[in-house]
C-alpha atoms as a PDB file:
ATOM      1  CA  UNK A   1      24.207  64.578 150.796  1.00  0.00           C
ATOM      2  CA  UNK A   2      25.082  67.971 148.855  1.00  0.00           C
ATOM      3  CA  UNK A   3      29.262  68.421 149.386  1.00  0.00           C
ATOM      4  CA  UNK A   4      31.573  70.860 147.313  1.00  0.00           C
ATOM      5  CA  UNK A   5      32.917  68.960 144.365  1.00  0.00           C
ATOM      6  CA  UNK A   6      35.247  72.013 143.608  1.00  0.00           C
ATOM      7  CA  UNK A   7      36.203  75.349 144.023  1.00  0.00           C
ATOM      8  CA  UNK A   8      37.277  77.932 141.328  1.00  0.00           C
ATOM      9  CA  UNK A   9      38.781  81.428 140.915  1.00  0.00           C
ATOM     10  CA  UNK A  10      39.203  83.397 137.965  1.00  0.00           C
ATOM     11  CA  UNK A  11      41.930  86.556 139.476  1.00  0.00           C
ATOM     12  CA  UNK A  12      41.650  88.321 136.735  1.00  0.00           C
ATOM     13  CA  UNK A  13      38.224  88.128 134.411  1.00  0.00           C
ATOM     14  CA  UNK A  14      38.145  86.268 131.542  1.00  0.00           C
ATOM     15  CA  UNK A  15      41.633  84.979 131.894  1.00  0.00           C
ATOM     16  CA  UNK A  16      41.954  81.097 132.530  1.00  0.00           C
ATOM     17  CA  UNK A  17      40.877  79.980 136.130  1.00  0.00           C
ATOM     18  CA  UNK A  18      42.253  78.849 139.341  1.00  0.00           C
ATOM     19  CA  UNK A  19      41.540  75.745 140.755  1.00  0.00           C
ATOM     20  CA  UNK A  20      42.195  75.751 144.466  1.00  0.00           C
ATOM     21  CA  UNK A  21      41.384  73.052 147.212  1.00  0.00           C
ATOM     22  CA  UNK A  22      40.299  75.478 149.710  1.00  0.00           C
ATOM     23  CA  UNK A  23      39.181  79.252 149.703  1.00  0.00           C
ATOM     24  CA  UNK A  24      38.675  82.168 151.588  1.00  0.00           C
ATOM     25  CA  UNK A  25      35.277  83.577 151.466  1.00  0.00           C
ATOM     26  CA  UNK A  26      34.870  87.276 151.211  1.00  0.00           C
ATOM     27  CA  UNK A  27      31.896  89.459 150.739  1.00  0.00           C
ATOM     28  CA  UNK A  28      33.099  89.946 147.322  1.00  0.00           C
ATOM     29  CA  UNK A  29      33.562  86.500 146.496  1.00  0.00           C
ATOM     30  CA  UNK A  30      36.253  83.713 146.513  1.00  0.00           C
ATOM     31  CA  UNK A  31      39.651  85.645 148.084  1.00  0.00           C
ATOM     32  CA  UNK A  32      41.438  87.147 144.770  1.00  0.00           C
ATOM     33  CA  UNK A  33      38.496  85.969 142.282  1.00  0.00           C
ATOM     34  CA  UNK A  34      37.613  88.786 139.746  1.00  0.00           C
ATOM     35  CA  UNK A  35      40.700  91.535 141.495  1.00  0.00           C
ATOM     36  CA  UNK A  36      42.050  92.341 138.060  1.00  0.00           C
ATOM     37  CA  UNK A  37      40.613  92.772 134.516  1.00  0.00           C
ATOM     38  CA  UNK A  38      41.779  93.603 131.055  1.00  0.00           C
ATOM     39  CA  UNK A  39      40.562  96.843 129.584  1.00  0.00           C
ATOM     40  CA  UNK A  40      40.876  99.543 126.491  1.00  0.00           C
ATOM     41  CA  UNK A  41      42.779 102.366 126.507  1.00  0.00           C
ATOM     42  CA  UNK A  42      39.549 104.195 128.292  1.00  0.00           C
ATOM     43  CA  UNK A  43      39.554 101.621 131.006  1.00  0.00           C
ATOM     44  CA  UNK A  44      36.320  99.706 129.761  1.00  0.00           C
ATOM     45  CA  UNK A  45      36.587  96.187 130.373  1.00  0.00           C
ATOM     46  CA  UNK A  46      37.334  93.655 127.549  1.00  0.00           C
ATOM     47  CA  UNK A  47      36.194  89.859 127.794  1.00  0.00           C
ATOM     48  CA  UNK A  48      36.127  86.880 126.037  1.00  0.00           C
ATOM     49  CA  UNK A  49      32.647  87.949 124.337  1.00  0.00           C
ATOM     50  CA  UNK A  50      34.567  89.905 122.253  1.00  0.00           C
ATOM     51  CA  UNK A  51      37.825  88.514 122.280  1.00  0.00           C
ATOM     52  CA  UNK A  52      38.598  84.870 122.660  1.00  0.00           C
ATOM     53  CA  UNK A  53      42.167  85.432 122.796  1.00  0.00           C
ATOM     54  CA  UNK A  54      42.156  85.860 126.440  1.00  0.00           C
ATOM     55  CA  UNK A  55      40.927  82.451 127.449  1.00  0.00           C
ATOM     56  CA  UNK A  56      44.903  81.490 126.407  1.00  0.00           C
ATOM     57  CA  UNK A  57      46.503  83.331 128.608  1.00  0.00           C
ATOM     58  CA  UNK A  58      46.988  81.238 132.312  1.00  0.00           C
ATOM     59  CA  UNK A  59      47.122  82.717 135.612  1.00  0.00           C
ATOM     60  CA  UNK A  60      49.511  81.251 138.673  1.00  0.00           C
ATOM     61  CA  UNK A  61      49.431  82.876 142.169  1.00  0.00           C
ATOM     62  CA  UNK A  62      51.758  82.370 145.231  1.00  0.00           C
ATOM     63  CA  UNK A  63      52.374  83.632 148.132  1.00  0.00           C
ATOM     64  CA  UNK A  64      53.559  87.221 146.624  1.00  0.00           C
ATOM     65  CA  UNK A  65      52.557  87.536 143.271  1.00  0.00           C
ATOM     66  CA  UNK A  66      50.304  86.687 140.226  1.00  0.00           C
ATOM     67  CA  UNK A  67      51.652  85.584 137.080  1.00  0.00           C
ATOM     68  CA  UNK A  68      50.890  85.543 133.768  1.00  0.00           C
ATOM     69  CA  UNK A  69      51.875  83.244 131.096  1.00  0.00           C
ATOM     70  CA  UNK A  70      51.142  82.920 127.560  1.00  0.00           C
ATOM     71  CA  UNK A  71      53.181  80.607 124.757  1.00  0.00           C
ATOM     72  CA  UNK A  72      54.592  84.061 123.029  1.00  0.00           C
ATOM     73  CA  UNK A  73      55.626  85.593 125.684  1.00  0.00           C
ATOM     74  CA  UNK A  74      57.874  85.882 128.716  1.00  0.00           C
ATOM     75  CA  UNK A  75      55.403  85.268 132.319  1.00  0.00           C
ATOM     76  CA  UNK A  76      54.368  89.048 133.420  1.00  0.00           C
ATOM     77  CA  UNK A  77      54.878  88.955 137.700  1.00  0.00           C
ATOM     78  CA  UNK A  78      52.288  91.439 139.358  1.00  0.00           C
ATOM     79  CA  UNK A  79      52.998  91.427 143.007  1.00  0.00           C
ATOM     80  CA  UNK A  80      49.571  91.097 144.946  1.00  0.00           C
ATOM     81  CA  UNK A  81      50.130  93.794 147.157  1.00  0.00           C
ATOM     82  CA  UNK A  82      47.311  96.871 146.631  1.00  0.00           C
ATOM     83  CA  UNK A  83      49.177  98.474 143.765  1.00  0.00           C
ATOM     84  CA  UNK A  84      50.566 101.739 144.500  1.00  0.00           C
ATOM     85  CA  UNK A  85      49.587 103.774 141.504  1.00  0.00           C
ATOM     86  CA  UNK A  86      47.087 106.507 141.508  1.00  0.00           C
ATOM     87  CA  UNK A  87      43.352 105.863 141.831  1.00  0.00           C
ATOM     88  CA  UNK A  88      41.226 105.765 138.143  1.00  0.00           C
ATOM     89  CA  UNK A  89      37.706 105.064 137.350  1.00  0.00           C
ATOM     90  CA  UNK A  90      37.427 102.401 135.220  1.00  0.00           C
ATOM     91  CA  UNK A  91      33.807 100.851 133.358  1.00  0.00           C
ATOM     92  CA  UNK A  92      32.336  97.696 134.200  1.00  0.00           C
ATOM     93  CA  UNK A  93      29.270  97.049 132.274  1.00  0.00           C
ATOM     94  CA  UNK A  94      26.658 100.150 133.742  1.00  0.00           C
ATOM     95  CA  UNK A  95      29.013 100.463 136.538  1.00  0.00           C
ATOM     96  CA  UNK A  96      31.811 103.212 137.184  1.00  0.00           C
ATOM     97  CA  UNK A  97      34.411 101.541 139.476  1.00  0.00           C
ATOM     98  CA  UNK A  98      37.645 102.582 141.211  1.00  0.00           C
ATOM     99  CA  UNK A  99      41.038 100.975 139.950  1.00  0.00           C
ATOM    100  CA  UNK A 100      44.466 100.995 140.036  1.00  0.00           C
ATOM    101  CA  UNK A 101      46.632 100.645 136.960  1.00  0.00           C
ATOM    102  CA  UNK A 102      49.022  98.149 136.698  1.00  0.00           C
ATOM    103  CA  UNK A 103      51.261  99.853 135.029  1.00  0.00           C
ATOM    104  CA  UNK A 104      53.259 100.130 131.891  1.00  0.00           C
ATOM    105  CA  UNK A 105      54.816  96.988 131.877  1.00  0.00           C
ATOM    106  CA  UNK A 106      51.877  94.741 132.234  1.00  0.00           C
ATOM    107  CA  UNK A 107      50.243  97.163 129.698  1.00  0.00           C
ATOM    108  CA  UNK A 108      52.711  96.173 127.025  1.00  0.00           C
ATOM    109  CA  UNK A 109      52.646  92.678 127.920  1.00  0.00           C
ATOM    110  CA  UNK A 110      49.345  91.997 127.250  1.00  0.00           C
ATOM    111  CA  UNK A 111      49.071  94.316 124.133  1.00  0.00           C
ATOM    112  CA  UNK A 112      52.273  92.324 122.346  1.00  0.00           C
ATOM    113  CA  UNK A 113      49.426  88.894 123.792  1.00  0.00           C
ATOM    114  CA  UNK A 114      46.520  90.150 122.531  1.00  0.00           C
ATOM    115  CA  UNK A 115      47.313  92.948 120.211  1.00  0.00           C
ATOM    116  CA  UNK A 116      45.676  96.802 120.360  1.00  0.00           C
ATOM    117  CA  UNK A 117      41.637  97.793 119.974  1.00  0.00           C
ATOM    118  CA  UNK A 118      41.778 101.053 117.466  1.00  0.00           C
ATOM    119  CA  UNK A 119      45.278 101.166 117.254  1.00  0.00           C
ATOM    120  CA  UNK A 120      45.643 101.862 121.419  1.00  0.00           C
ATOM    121  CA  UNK A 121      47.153  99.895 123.922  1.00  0.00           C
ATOM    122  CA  UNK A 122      45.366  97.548 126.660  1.00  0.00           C
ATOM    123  CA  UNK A 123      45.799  97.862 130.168  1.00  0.00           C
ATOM    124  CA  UNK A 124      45.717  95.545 133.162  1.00  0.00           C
ATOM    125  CA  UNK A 125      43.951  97.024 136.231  1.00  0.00           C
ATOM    126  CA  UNK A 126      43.248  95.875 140.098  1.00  0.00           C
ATOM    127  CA  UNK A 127      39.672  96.534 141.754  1.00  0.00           C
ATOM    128  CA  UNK A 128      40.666  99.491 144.634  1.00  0.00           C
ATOM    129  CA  UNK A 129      39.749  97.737 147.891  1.00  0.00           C
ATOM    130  CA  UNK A 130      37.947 101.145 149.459  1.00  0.00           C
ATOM    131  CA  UNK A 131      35.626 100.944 146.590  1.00  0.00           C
ATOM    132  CA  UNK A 132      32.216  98.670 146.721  1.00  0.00           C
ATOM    133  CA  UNK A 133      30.264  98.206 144.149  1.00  0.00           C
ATOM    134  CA  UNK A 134      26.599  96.734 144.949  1.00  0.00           C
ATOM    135  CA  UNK A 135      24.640  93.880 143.908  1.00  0.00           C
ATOM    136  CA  UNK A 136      21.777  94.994 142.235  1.00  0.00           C
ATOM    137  CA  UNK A 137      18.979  94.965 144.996  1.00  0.00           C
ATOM    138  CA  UNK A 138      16.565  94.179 142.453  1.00  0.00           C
ATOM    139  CA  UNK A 139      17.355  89.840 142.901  1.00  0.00           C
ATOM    140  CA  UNK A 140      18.365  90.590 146.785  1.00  0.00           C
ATOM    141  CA  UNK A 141      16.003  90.648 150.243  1.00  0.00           C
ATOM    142  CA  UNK A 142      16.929  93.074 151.471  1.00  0.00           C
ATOM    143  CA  UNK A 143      20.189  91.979 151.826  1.00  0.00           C
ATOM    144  CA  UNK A 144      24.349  94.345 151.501  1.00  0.00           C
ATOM    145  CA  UNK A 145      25.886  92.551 148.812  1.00  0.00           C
ATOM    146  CA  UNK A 146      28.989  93.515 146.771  1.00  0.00           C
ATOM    147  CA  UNK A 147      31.162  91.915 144.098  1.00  0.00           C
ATOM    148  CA  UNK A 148      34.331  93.104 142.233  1.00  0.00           C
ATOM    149  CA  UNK A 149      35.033  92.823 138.528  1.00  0.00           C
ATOM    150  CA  UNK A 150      32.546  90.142 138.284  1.00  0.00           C
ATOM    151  CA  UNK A 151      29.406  90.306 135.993  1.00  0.00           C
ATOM    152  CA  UNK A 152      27.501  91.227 138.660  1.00  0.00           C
ATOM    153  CA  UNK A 153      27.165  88.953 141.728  1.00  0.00           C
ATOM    154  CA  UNK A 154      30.366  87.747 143.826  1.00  0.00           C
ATOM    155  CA  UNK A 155      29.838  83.543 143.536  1.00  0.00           C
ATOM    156  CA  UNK A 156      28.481  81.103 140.645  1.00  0.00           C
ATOM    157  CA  UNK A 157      27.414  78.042 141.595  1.00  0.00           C
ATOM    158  CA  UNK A 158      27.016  75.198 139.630  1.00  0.00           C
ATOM    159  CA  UNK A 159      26.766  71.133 140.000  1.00  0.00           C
ATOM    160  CA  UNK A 160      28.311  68.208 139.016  1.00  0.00           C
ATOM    161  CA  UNK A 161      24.877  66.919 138.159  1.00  0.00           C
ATOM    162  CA  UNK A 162      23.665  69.594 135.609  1.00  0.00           C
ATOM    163  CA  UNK A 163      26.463  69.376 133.418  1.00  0.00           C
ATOM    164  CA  UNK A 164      26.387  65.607 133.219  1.00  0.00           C
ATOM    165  CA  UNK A 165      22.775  66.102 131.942  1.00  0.00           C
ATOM    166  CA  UNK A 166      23.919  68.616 129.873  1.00  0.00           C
ATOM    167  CA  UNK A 167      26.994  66.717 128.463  1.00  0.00           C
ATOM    168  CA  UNK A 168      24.083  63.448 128.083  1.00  0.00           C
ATOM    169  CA  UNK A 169      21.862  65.708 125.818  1.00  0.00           C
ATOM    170  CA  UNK A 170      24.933  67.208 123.689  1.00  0.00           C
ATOM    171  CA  UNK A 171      25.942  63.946 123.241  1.00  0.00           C
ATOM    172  CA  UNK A 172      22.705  62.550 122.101  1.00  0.00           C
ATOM    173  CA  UNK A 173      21.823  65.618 119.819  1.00  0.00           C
ATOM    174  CA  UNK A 174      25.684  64.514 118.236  1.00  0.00           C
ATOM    175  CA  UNK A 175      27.546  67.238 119.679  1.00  0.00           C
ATOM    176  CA  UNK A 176      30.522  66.929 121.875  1.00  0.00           C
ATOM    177  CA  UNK A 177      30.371  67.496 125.344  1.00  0.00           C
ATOM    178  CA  UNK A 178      32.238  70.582 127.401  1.00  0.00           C
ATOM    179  CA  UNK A 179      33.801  71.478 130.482  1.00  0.00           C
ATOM    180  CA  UNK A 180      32.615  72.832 133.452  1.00  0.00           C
ATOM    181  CA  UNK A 181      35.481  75.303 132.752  1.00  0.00           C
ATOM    182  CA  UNK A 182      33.361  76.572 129.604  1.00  0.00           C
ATOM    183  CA  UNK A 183      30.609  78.584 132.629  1.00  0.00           C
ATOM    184  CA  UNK A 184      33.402  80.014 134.635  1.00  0.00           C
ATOM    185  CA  UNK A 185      31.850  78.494 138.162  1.00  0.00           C
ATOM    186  CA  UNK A 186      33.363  79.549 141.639  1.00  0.00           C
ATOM    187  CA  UNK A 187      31.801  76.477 143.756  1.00  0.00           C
ATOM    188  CA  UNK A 188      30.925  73.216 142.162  1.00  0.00           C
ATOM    189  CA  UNK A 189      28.568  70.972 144.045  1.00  0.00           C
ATOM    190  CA  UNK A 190      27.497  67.584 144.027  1.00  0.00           C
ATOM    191  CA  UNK A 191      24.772  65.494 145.676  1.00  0.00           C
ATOM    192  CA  UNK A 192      21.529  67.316 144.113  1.00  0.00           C
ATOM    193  CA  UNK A 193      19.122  66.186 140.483  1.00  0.00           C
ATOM    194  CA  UNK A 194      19.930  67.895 137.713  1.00  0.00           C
ATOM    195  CA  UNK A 195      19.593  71.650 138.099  1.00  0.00           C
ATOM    196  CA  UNK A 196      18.658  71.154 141.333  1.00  0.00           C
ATOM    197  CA  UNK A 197      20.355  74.135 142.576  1.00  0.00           C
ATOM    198  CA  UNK A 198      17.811  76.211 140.273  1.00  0.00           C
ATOM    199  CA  UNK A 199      15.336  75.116 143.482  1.00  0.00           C
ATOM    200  CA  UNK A 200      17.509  76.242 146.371  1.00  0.00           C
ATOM    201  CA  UNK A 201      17.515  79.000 148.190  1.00  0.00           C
ATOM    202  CA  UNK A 202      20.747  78.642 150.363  1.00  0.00           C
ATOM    203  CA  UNK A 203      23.518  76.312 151.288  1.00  0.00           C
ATOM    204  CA  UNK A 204      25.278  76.555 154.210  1.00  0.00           C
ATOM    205  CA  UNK A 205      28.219  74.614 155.655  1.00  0.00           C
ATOM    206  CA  UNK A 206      27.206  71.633 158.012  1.00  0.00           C
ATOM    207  CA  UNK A 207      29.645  73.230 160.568  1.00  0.00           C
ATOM    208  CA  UNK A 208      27.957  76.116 160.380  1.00  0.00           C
ATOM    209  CA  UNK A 209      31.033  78.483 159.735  1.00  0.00           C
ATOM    210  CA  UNK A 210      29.143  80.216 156.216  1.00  0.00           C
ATOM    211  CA  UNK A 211      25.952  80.240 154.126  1.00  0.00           C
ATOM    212  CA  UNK A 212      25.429  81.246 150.986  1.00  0.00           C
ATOM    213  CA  UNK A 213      22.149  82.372 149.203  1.00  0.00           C
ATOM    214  CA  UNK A 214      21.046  81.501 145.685  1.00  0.00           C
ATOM    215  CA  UNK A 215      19.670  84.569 144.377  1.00  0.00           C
ATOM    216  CA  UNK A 216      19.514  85.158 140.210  1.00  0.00           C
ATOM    217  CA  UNK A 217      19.703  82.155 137.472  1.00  0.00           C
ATOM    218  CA  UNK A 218      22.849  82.544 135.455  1.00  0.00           C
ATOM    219  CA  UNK A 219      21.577  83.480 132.143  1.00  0.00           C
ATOM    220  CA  UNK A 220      24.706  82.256 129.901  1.00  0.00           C
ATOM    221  CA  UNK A 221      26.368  83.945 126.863  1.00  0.00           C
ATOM    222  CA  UNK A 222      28.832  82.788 123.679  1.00  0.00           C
ATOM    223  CA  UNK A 223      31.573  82.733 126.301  1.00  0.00           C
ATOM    224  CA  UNK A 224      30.600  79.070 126.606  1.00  0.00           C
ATOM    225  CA  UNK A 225      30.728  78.462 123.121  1.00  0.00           C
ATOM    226  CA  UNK A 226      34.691  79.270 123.541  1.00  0.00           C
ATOM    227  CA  UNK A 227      37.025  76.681 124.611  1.00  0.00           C
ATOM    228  CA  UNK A 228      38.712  77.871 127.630  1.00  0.00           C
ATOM    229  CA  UNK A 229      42.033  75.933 126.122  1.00  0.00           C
ATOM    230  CA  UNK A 230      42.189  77.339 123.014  1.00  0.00           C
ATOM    231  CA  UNK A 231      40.350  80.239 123.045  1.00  0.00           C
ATOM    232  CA  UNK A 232      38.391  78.813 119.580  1.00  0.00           C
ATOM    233  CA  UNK A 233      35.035  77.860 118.921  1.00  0.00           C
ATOM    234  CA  UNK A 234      34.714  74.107 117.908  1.00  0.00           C
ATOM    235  CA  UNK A 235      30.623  73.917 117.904  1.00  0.00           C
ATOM    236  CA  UNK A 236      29.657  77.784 117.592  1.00  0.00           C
ATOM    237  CA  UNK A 237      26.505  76.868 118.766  1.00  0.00           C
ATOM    238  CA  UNK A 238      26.389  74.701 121.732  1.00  0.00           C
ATOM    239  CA  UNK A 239      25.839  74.228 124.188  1.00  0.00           C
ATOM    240  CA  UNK A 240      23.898  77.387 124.251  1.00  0.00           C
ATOM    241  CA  UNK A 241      21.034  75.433 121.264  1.00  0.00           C
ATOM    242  CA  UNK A 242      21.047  72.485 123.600  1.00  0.00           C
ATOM    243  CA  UNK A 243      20.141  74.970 127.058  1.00  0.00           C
ATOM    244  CA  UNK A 244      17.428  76.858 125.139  1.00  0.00           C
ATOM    245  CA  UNK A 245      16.303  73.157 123.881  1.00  0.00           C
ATOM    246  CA  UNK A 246      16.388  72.042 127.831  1.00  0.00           C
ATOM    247  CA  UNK A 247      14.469  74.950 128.824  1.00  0.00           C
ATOM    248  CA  UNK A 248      16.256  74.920 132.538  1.00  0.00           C
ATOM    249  CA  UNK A 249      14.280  77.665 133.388  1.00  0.00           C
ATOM    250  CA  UNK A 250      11.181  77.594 132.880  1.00  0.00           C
ATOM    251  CA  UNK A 251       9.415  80.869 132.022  1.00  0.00           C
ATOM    252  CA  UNK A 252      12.475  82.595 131.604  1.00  0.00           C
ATOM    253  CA  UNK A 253      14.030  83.500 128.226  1.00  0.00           C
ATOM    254  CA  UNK A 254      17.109  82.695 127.448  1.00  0.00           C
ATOM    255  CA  UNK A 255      20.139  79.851 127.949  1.00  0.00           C
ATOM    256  CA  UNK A 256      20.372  79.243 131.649  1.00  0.00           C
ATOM    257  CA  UNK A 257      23.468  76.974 133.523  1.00  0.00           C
ATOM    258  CA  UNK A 258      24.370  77.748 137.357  1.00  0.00           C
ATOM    259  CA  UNK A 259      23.036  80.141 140.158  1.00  0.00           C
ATOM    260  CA  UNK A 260      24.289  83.968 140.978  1.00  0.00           C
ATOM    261  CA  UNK A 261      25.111  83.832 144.893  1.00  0.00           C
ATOM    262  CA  UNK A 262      25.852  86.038 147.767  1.00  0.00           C
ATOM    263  CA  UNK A 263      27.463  84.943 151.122  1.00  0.00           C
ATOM    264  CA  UNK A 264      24.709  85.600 153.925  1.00  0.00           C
ATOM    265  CA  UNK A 265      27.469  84.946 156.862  1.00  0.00           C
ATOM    266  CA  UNK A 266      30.624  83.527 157.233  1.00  0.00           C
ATOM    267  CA  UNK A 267      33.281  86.383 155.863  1.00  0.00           C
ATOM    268  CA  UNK A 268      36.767  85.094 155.918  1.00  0.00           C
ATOM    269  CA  UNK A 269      35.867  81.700 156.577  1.00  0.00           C
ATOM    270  CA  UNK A 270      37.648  78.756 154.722  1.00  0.00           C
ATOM    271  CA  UNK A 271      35.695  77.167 152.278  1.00  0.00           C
ATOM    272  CA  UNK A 272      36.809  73.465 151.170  1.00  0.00           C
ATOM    273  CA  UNK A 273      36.012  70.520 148.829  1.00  0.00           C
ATOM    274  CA  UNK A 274      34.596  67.906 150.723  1.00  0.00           C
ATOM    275  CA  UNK A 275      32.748  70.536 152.921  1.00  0.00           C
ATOM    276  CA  UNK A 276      28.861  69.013 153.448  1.00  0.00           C
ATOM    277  CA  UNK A 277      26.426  71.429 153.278  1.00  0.00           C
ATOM    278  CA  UNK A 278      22.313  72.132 154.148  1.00  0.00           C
ATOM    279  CA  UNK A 279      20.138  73.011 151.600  1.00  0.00           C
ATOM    280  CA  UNK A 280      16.853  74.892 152.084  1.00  0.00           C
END
């Protein structure tokens, strides 16, 4: 029986995650996942990639308000209202997006964090809710898909399974093993083989309240390499040497851990753990 181990948000990318035992389920993903992001002083987006730092930095939400914290500093409040400063385009990847900028405050916050990039300061901004920014059709059916600040698609899915084969293999090549925190998932399942999700093609909810469909294999990057504690890289390698050795995708170049998903029906319905769901 396939059931959600866990469920994950990351509010604002490649800041530390969320985890939550319920969620609402949006069009664009998990309800807050991927609403904010870090940029440059020309509103291109900054991640861990580039600068482990952020992986440090921990995220709270309540009722009203997202908060920041970081061992230097003072906690930064951002109230979760839609912002109310004027409309900017900001530069995800290929993408040109509509933002709001958080404002002065939360730009010097995270500048004293995480310093300047060519001598400017960083900025904090929110995805503007009118905006929608497509899934590329090229991995959908024909299907509407959006996502916010995410890489690209609005859920990643992985299972319990695959990184316990993972972990096995790390461990027997005499490297340590890692997190599930390390891929940045949204839904964690359990109840499948070993990268079985790479097989499915949707998962819905035994009550029959949302599905989701499996669309693109998450090719993975050195983010993984990082740990999401520290923000340091113990192995610099792994497990990205130990995915290309496990070939989870066959035919397909490249490191490969967890499935790109959109949600085919069920907008603003709960998700929880324990929820049993249908595979086909």
């Amino acid at each position: 029986m396939i059931s959600v181990h866990s469920l994950h948000i990351y509010p604002v990318k490649s800041l530390q995650g969320i985890d939550l035992k319920s969620a609402r389920l949006g069009i664009r993903g998990l309800q807050y996942d991927r609403t904010w992001m870090v940029t440059d002083a020309q509103n291109k987006f900054i991640t861990q990639r580039h600068y482990p730092k952020l992986a440090r930095i921990q995220v709270e939400l309540t009722q009203d308000q997202m908060t920041l914290s970081h061992p230097s500093m003072d906690p930064l409040c951002v109230d979760l209202e839609d912002s109310h400063s004027d409309q900017l385009e900001a530069t995800i990847w290929d993408d040109k997006v509509k933002a709001m900028d958080e404002g002065k405050e939360a730009s010097q916050w995270l500048t004293q964090v995480l310093g300047t990039i060519d001598g400017h300061s960083l900025k904090l901004l929110r995805y503007h809710p009118d905006h929608i920014r497509h899934v590329s059709q090229k991995h959908l059916r024909d299907e509407a898909a959006h996502t916010a600040f995410a890489d690209g698609f609005p859920f990643l899915i992985t299972s319990v399974e695959s990184l316990g084969k993972l972990n096995e293999v790390l461990q027997n090549n005499g490297s340590q093993p890692v997190g599930m925190n390390r891929f940045r998932p949204n839904i964690v399942i359990r109840g499948v083989e070993p990268f079985g999700e790479n097989s499915l093609d949707t998962l819905a909810s035994n009550s029959g309240e949302y599905g989701l469909g499996i669309r693109k294999p998450c090719q993975r990057c050195h983010v993984t390499t990082i740990d999401q504690s520290t923000g340091q890289k113990i192995e610099p390698k792994e497990p990205l040497r130990t995915l290309l050795q496990m070939d989870t995708q066959p035919g397909l170049e490249g490191a490969y851990f967890g499935q790109n998903s959109i949600l085919l029906f069920g907008k603003d319905a709960l998700i929880q753990v324990g929820d049993q769901l249908s595979p086909s």
